[in-house]
C-alpha atoms as a PDB file:
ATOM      1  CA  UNK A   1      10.796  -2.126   8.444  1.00  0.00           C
ATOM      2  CA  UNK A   2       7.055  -3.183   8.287  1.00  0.00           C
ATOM      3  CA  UNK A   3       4.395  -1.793   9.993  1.00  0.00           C
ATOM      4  CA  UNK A   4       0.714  -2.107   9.556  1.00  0.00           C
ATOM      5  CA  UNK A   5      -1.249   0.963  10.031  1.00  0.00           C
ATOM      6  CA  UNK A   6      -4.610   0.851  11.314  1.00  0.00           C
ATOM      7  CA  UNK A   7      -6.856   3.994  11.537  1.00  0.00           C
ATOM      8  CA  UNK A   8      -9.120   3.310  14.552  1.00  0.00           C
ATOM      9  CA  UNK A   9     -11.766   5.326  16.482  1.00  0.00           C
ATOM     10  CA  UNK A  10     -10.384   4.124  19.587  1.00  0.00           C
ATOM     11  CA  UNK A  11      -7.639   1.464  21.212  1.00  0.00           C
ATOM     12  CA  UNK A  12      -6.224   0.093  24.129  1.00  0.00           C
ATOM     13  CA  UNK A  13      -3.028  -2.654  24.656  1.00  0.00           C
ATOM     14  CA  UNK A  14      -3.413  -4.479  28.174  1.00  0.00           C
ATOM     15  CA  UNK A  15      -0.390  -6.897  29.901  1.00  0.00           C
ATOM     16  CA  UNK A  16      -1.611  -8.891  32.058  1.00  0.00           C
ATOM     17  CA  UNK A  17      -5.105  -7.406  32.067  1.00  0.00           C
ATOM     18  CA  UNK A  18      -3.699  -4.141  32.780  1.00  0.00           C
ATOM     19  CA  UNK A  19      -4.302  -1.106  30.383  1.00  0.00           C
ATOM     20  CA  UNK A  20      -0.687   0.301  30.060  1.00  0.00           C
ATOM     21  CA  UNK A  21      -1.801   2.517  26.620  1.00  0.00           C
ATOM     22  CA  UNK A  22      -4.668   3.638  25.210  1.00  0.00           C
ATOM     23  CA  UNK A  23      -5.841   6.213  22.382  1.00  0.00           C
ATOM     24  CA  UNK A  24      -8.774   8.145  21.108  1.00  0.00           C
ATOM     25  CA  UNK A  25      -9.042   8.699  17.088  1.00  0.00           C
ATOM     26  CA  UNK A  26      -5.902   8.113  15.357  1.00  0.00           C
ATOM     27  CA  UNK A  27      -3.368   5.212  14.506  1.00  0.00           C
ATOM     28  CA  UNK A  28      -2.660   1.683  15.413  1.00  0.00           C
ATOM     29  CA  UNK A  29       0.636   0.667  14.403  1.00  0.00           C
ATOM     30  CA  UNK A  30       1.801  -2.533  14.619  1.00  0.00           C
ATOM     31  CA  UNK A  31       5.688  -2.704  14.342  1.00  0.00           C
ATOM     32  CA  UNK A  32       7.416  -4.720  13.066  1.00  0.00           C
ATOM     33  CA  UNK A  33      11.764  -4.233  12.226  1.00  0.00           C
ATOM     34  CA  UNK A  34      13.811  -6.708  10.502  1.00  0.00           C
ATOM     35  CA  UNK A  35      17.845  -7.572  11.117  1.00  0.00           C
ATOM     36  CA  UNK A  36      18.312  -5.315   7.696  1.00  0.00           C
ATOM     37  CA  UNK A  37      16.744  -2.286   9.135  1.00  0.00           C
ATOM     38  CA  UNK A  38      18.134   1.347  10.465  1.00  0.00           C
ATOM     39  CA  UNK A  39      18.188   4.508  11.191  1.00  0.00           C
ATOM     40  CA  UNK A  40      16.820   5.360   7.845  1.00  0.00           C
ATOM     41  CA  UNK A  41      14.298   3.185   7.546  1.00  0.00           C
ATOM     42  CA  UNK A  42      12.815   4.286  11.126  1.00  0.00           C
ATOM     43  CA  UNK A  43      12.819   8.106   9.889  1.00  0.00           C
ATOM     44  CA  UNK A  44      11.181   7.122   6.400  1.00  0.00           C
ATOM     45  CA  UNK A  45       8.342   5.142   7.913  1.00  0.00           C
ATOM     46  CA  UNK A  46       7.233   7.967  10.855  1.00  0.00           C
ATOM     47  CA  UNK A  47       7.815  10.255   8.509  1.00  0.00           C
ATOM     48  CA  UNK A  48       5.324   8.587   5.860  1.00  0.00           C
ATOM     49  CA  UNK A  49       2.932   7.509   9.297  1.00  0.00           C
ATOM     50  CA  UNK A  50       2.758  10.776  10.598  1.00  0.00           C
ATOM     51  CA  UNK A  51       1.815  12.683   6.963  1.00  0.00           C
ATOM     52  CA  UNK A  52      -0.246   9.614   5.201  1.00  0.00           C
ATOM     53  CA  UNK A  53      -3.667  11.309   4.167  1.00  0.00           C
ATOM     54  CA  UNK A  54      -6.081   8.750   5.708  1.00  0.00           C
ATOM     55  CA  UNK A  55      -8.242  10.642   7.517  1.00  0.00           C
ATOM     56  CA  UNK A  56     -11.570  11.799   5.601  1.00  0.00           C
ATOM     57  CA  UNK A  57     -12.187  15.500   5.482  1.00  0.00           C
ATOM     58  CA  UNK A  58     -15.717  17.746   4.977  1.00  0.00           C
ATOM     59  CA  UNK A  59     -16.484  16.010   1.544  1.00  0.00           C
ATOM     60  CA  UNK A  60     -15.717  12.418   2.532  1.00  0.00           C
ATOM     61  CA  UNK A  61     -12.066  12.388   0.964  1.00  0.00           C
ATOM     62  CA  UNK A  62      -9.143  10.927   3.024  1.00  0.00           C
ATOM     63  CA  UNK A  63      -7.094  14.612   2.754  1.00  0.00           C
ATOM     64  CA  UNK A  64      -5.817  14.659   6.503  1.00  0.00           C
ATOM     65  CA  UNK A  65      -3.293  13.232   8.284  1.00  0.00           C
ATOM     66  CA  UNK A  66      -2.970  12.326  11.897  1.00  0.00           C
ATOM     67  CA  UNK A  67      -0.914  15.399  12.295  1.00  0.00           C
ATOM     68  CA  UNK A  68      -3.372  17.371  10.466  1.00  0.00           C
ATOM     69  CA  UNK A  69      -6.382  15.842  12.864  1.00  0.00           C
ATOM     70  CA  UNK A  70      -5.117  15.856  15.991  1.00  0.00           C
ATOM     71  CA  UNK A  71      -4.980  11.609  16.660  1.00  0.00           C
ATOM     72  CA  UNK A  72      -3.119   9.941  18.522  1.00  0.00           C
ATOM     73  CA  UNK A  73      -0.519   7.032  18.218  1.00  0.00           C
ATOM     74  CA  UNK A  74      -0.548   3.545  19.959  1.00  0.00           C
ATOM     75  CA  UNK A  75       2.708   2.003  18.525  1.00  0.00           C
ATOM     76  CA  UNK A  76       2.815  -2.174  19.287  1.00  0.00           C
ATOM     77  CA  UNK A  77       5.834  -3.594  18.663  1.00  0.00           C
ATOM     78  CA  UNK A  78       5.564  -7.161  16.390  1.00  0.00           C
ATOM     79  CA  UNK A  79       8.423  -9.147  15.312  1.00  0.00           C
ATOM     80  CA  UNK A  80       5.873 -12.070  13.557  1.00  0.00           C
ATOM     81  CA  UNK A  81       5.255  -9.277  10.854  1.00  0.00           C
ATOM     82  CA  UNK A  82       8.620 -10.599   9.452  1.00  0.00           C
ATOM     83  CA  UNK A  83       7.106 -14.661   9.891  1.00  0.00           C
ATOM     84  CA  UNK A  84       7.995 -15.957   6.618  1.00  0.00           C
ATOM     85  CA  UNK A  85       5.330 -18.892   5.956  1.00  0.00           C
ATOM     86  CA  UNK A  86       6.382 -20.428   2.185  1.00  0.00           C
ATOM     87  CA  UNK A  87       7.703 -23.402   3.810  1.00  0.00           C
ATOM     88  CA  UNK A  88       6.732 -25.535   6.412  1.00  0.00           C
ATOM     89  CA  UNK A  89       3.895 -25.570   8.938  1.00  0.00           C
ATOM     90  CA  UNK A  90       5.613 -23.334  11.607  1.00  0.00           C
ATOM     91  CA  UNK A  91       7.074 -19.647  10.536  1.00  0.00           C
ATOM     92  CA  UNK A  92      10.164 -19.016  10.353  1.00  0.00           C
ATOM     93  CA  UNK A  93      11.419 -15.832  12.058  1.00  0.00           C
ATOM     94  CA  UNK A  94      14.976 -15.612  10.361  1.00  0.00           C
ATOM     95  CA  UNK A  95      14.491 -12.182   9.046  1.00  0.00           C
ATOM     96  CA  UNK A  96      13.091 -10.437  12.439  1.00  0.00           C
ATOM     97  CA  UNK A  97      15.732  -8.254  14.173  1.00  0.00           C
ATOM     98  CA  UNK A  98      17.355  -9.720  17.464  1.00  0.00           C
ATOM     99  CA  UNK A  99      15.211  -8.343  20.291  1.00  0.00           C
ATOM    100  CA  UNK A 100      17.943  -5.859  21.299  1.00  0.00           C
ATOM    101  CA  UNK A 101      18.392  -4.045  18.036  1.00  0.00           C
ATOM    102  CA  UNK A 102      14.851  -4.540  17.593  1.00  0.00           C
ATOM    103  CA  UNK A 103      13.861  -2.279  20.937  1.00  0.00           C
ATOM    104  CA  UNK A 104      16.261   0.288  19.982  1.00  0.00           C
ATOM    105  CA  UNK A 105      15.172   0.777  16.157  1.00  0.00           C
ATOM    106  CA  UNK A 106      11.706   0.622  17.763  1.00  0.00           C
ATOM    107  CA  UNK A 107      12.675   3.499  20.730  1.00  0.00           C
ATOM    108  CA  UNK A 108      13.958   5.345  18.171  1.00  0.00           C
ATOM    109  CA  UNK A 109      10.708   5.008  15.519  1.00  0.00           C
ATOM    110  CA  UNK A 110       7.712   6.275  18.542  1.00  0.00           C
ATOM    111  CA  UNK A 111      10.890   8.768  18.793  1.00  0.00           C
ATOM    112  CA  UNK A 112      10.403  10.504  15.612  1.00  0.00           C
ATOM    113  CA  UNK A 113       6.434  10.339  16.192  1.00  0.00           C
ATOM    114  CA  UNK A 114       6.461  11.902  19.112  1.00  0.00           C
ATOM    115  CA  UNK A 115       8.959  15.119  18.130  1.00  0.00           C
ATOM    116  CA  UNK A 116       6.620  15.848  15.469  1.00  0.00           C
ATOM    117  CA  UNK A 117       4.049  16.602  17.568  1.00  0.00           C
ATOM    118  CA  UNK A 118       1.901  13.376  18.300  1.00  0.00           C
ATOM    119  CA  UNK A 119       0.914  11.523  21.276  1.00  0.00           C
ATOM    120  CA  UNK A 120       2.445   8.151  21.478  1.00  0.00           C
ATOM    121  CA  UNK A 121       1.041   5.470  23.336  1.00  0.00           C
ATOM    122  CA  UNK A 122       2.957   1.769  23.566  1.00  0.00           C
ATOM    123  CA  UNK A 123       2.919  -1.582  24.401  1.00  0.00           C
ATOM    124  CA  UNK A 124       5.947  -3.443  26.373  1.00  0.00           C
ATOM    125  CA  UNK A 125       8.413  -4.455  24.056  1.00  0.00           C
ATOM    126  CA  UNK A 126       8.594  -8.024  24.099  1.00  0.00           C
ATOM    127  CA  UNK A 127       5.263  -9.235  26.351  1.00  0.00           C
ATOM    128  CA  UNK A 128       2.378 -10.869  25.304  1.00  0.00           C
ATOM    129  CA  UNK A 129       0.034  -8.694  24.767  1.00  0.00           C
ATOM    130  CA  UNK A 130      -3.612  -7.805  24.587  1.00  0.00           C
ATOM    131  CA  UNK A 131      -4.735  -5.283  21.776  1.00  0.00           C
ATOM    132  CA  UNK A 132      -8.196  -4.050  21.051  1.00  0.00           C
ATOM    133  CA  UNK A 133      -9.204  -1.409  18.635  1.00  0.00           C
ATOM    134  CA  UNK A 134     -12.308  -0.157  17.323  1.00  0.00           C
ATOM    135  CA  UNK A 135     -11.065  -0.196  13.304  1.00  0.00           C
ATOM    136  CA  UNK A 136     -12.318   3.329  11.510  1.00  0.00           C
ATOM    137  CA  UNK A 137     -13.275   2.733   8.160  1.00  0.00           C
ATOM    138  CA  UNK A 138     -12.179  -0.165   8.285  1.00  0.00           C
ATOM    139  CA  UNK A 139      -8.583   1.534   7.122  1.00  0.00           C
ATOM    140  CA  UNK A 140      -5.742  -1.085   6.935  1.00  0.00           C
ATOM    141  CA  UNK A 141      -2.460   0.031   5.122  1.00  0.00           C
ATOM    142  CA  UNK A 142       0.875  -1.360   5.189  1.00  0.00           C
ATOM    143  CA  UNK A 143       4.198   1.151   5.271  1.00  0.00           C
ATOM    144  CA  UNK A 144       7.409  -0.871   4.344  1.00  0.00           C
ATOM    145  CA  UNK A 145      11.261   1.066   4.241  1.00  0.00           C
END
C-alpha cells in the first residue's frame, strides 16, 4: 500500500463539477493499494496516518498529529501510484490491485480512520476526478506497508 500524504489548509474533490468531499485543516491522502496488499497493510498505514507528527505545535515543531489537532481526512483513491515507468513511454499498471479488491482494501483503510476518531471525506472510487488543495507547509510525505 502507497499513499501520499499531504497536509493541507483546506481541500475539496469534485465529479463532474460537483463537490462530493471537502475538508478544513488536516490530510490529503491519495491512495493508492497494490494486488500484494491486505488487511495488514490497511491497519499499518491509518494507523501510521492518523498518529504521524506533522502538524507544528507552539514553538514551530511538527509534534501533533491529525488526531491530536482536530483535522480532518479527504481520502482519494489512486491506482497510478503503483504506474511503474522504467520501461517504455506508457506506464504500466501490473502491480495496481484489480478495482474490486482495490475498493474493498480501500473501504476498509477510511474504515480504520474514521473509528479512531477522524472525519473522513472521499472521492468515488474509480471516477475521474477533480482535486484541489491548498498544500500547508508545503508537507508532502509518502506512507508505504
Amino acid at each position: 500500500m502507497r499513499v501520499v500524504v499531504q497536509r493541507a489548509k483546506e481541500a475539496k474533490v469534485q465529479v463532474e463539477e460537483k463537490t462530493i468531499g471537502q475538508i478544513d485543516k488536516g490530510l490529503v491522502l491519495l491512495v493508492g493499494i497494490s494486488n500484494e496488499d491486505n488487511e495488514k497493510d490497511v491497519r499499518f498505514c491509518a494507523e501510521k496516518i492518523a498518529n504521524l507528527r506533522i502538524f507544528e505545535d507552539e514553538t514551530g515543531k511538527m509534534n501533533f498529529s491529525v488526531l491530536d489537532n482536530g483535522g480532518e481526512i479527504l481520502s482519494i483513491s489512486q491506482f497510478t501510484l503503483y504506474g511503474d515507468c522504467t520501461k517504455g513511454r506508457r506506464p504500466n499498471f501490473m502491480k495496481a490491485a484489480k478495482p474490486d479488491y482495490a475498493n474493498v482494501l480501500y473501504k476498509q483503510f477510511n474504515q480504520l480512520l474514521a473509528d479512531q476518531g477522524l472525519k473522513v471525506e472521499t472521492g468515488k472510487f474509480g471516477a475521474m476526478m477533480d482535486v484541489s488543495l491548498i498544500n500547508d507547509g508545503p508537507v508532502t510525505l509518502i506512507v508505504e506497508s
